[in-house]
N, C-alpha and C. Protein backbone atom coordinates (compact mmCIF):
# COMPACT_ATOMS: atom_id res chain seq x y z
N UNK A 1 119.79 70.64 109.13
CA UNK A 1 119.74 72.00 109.65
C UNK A 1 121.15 72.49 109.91
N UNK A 2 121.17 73.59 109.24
CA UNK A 2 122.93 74.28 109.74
C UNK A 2 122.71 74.60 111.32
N UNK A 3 123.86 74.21 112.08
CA UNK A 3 123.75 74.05 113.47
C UNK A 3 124.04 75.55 113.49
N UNK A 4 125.04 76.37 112.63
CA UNK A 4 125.27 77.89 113.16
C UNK A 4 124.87 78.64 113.03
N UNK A 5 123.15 78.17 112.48
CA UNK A 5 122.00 79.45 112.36
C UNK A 5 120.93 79.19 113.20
N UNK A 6 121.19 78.52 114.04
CA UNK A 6 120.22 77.97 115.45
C UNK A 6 120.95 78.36 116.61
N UNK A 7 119.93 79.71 116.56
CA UNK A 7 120.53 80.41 118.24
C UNK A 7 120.21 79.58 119.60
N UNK A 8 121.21 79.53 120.26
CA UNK A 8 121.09 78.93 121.99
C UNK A 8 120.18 79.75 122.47
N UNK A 9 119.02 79.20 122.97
CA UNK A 9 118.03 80.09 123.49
C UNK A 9 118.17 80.28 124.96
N UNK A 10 118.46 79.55 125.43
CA UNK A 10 119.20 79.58 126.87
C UNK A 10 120.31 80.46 127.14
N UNK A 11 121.27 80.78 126.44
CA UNK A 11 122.00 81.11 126.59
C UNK A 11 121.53 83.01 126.09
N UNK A 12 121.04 82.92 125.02
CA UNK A 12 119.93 84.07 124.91
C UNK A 12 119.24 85.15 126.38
N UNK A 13 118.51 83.99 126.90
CA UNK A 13 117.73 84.53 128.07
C UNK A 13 118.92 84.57 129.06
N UNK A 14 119.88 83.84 129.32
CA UNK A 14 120.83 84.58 129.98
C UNK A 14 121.29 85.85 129.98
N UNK A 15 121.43 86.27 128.60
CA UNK A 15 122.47 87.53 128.09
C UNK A 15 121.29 88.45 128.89
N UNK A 16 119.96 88.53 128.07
CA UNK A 16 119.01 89.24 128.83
C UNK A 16 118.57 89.56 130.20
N UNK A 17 118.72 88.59 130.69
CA UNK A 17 118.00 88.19 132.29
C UNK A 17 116.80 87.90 132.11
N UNK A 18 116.26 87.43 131.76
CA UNK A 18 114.75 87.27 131.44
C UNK A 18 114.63 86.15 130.70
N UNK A 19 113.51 85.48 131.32
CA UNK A 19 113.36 84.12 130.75
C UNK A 19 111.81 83.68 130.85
N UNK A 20 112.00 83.35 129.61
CA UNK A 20 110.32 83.48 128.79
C UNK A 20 109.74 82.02 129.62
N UNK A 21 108.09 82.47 130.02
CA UNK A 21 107.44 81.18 130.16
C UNK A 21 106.80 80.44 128.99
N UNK A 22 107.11 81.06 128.01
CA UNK A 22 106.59 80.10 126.50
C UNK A 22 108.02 80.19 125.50
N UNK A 23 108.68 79.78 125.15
CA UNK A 23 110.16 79.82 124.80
C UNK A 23 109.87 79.85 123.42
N UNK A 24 108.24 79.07 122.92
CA UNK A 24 108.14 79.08 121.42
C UNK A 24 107.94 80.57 120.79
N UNK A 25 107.54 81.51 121.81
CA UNK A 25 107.34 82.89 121.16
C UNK A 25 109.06 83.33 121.27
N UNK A 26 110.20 83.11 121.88
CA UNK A 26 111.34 83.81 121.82
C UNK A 26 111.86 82.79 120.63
N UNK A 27 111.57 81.70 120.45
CA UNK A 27 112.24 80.96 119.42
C UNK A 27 111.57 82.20 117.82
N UNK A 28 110.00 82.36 118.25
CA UNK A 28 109.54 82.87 116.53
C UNK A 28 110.61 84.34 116.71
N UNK A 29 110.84 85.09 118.11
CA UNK A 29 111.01 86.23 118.02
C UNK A 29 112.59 86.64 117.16
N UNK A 30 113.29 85.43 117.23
CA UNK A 30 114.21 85.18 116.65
C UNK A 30 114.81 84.89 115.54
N UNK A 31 113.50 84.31 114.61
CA UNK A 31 113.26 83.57 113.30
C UNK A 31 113.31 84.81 112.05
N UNK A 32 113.94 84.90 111.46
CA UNK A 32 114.11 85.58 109.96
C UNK A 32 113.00 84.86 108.88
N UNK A 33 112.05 85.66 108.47
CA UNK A 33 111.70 85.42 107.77
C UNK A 33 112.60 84.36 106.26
N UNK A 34 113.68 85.20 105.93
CA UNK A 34 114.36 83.87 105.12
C UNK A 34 114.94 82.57 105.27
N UNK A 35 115.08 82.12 106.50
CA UNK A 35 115.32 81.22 107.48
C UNK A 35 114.42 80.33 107.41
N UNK A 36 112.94 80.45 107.52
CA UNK A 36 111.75 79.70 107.47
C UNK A 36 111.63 79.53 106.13
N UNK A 37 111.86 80.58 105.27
CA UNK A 37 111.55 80.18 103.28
C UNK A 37 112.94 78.89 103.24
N UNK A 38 113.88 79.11 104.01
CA UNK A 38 115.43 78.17 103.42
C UNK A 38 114.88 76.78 103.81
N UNK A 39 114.44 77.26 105.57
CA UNK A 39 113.93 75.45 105.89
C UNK A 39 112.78 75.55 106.03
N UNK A 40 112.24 74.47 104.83
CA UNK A 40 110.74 74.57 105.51
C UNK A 40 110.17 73.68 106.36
N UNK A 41 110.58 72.54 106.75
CA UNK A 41 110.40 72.07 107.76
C UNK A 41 110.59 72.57 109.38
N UNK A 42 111.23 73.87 109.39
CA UNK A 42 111.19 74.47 110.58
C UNK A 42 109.95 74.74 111.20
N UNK A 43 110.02 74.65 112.56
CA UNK A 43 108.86 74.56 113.50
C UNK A 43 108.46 75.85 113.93
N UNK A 44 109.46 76.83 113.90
CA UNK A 44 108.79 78.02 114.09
C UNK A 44 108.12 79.00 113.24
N UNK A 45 107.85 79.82 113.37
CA UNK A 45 106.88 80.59 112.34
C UNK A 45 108.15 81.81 112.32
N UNK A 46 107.84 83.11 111.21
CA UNK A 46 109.11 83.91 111.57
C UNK A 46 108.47 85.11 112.62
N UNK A 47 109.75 86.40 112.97
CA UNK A 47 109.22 87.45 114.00
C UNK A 47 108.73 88.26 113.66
N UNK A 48 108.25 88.20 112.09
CA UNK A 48 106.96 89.84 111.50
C UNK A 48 106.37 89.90 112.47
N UNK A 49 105.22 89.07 112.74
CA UNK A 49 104.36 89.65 113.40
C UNK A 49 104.51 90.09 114.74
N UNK A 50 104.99 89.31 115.41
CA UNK A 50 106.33 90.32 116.93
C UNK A 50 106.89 91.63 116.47
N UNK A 51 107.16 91.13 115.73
CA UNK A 51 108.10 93.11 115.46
C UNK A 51 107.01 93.66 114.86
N UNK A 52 105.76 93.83 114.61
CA UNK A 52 104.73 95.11 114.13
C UNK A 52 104.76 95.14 115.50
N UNK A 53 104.24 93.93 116.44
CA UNK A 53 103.70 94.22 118.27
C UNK A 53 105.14 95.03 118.54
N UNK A 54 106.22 94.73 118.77
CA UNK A 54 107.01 95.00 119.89
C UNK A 54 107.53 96.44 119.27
N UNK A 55 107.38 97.20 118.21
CA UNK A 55 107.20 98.11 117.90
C UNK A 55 106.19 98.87 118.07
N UNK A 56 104.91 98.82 118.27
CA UNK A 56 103.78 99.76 118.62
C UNK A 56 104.13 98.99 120.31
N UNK A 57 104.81 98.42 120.87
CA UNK A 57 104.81 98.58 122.32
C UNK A 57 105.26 99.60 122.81
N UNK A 58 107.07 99.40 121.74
CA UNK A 58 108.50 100.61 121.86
C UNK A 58 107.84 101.65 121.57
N UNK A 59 107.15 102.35 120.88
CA UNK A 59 106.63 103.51 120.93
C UNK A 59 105.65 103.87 121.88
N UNK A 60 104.46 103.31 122.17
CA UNK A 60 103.77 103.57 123.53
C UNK A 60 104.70 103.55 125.12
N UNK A 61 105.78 102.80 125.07
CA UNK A 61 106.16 102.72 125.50
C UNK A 61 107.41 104.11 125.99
N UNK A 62 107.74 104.48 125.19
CA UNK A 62 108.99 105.56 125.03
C UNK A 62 107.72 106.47 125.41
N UNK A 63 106.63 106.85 124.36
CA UNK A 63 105.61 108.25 124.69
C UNK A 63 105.35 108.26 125.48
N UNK A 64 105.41 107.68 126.61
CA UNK A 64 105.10 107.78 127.49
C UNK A 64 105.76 108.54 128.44
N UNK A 65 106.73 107.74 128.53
CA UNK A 65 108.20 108.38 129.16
C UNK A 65 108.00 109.60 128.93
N UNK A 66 108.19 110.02 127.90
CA UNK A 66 108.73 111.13 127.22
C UNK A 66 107.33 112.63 127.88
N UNK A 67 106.04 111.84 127.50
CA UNK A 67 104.71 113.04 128.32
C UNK A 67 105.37 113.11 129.48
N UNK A 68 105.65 112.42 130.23
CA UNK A 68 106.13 112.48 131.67
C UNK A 68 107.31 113.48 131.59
N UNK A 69 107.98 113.02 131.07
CA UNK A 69 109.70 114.15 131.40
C UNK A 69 109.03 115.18 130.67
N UNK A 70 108.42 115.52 129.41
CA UNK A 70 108.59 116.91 129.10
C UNK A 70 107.39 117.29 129.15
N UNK A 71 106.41 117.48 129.97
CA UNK A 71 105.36 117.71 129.86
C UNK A 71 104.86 118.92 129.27
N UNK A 72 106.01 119.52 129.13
CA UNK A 72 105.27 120.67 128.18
C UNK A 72 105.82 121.40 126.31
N UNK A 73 106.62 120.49 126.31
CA UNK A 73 106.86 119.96 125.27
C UNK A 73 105.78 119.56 124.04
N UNK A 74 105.86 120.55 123.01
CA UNK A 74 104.61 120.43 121.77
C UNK A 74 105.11 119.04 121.64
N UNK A 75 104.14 118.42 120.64
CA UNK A 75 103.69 116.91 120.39
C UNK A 75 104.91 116.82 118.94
N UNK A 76 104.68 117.72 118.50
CA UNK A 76 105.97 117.78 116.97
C UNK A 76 107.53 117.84 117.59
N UNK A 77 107.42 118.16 118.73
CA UNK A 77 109.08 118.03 119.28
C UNK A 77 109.01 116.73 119.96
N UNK A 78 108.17 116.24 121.02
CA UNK A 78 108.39 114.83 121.06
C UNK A 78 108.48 113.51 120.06
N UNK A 79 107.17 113.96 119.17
CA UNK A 79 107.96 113.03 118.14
C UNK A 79 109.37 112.74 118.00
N UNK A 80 109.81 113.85 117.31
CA UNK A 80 111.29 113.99 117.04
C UNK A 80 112.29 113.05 117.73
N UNK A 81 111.98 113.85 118.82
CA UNK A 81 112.95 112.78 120.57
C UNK A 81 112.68 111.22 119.79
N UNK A 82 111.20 111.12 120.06
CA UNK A 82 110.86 109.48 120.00
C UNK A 82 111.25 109.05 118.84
N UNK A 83 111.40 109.52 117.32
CA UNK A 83 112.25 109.07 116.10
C UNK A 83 113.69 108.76 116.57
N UNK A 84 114.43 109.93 117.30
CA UNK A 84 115.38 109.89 117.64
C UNK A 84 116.44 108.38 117.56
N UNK A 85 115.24 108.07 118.83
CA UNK A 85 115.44 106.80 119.73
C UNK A 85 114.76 105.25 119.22
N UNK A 86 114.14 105.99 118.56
CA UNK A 86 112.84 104.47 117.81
C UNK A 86 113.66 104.41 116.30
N UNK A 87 114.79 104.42 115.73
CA UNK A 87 114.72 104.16 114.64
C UNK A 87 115.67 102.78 114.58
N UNK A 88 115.95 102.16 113.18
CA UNK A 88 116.81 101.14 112.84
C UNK A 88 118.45 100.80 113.21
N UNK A 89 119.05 102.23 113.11
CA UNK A 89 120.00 102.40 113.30
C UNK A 89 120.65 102.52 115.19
N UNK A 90 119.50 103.17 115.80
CA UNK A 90 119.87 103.12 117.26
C UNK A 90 119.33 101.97 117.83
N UNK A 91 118.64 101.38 117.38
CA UNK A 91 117.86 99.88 118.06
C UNK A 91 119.24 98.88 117.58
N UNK A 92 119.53 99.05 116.38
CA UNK A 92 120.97 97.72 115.92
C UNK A 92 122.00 98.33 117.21
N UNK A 93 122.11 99.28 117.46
CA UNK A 93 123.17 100.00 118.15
C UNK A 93 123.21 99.44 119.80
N UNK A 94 121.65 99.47 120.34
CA UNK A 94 121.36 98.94 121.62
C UNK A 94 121.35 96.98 121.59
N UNK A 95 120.91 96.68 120.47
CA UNK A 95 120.75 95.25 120.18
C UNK A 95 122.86 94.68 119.80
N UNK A 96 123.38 95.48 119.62
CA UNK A 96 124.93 95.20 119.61
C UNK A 96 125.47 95.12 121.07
N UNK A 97 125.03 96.62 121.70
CA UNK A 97 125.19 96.39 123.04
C UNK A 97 124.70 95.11 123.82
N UNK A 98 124.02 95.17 123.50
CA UNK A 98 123.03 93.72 124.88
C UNK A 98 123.92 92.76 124.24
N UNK A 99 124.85 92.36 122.90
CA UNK A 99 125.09 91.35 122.57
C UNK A 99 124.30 90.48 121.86
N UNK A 100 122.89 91.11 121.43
CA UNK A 100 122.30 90.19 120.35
C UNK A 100 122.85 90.19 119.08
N UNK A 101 122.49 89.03 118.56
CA UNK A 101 123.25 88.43 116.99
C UNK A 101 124.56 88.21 116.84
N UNK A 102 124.94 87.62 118.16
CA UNK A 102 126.36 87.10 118.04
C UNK A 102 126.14 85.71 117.67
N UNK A 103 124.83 85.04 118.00
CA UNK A 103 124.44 83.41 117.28
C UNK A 103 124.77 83.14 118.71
N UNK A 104 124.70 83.12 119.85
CA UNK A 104 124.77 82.46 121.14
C UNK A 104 125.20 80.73 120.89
C-alpha cells in the first residue's frame, strides 16, 4: 500500500472537530473510487454512495436556511442562491479552507 495515499484519520477529525463513532464510514467517506479499483484488497468500500447522501443532506439542508431568511423570496430565486452555494467549485473552495486533501 502507498503510505501517501492513506489519509491520517485522526488527524482528519482533528482538523474538523468532530469525531466519528464508526470511523469505518469516515474511512469510506474518504475513499476515491479509483483507489479501491488500484487496491483491491482495500477494506473500505469507496464515498459514491456518501456523496449522493451528503448531498441531498447539503441541499435540504441549505433550503432550509434559505425558507427561513427569505421567506418571501419566489422558489426560482432561491434555487439560484442554493446553486450558488451547492456547486463543485465553492464546496473545493470551503473543503481547501477546512484544509481537506492535504493527505493529513
Amino acid at each position: 500500500m502507498e503510505e501517501n495515499k492513506i489519509i491520517d484519520l485522526e488527524s482528519l477529525q482533528n482538523s474538523l472537530a468532530y469525531f466519528f463513532n464508526n470511523i469505518s464510514l469516515l474511512r469510506q467517506a474518504v475513499t476515491h473510487r479509483s483507489f479501491v479499483n488500484e487496491h483491491p484488497g482495500w477494506e473500505a468500500k469507496h464515498n459514491e454512495r456518501l456523496e449522493f447522501l451528503g448531498d441531498a443532506v447539503l441541499n435540504l439542508s441549505l433550503s432550509t436556511m434559505l425558507l427561513d431568511q427569505y421567506p418571501d423570496l419566489p422558489e426560482g430565486h432561491l434555487s439560484k442562491i442554493r446553486a450558488s452555494q451547492v456547486n463543485e467549485k465553492k464546496l473545493a473552495s470551503l473543503s481547501s479552507q477546512l484544509g481537506l486533501g492535504r493527505g493529513f
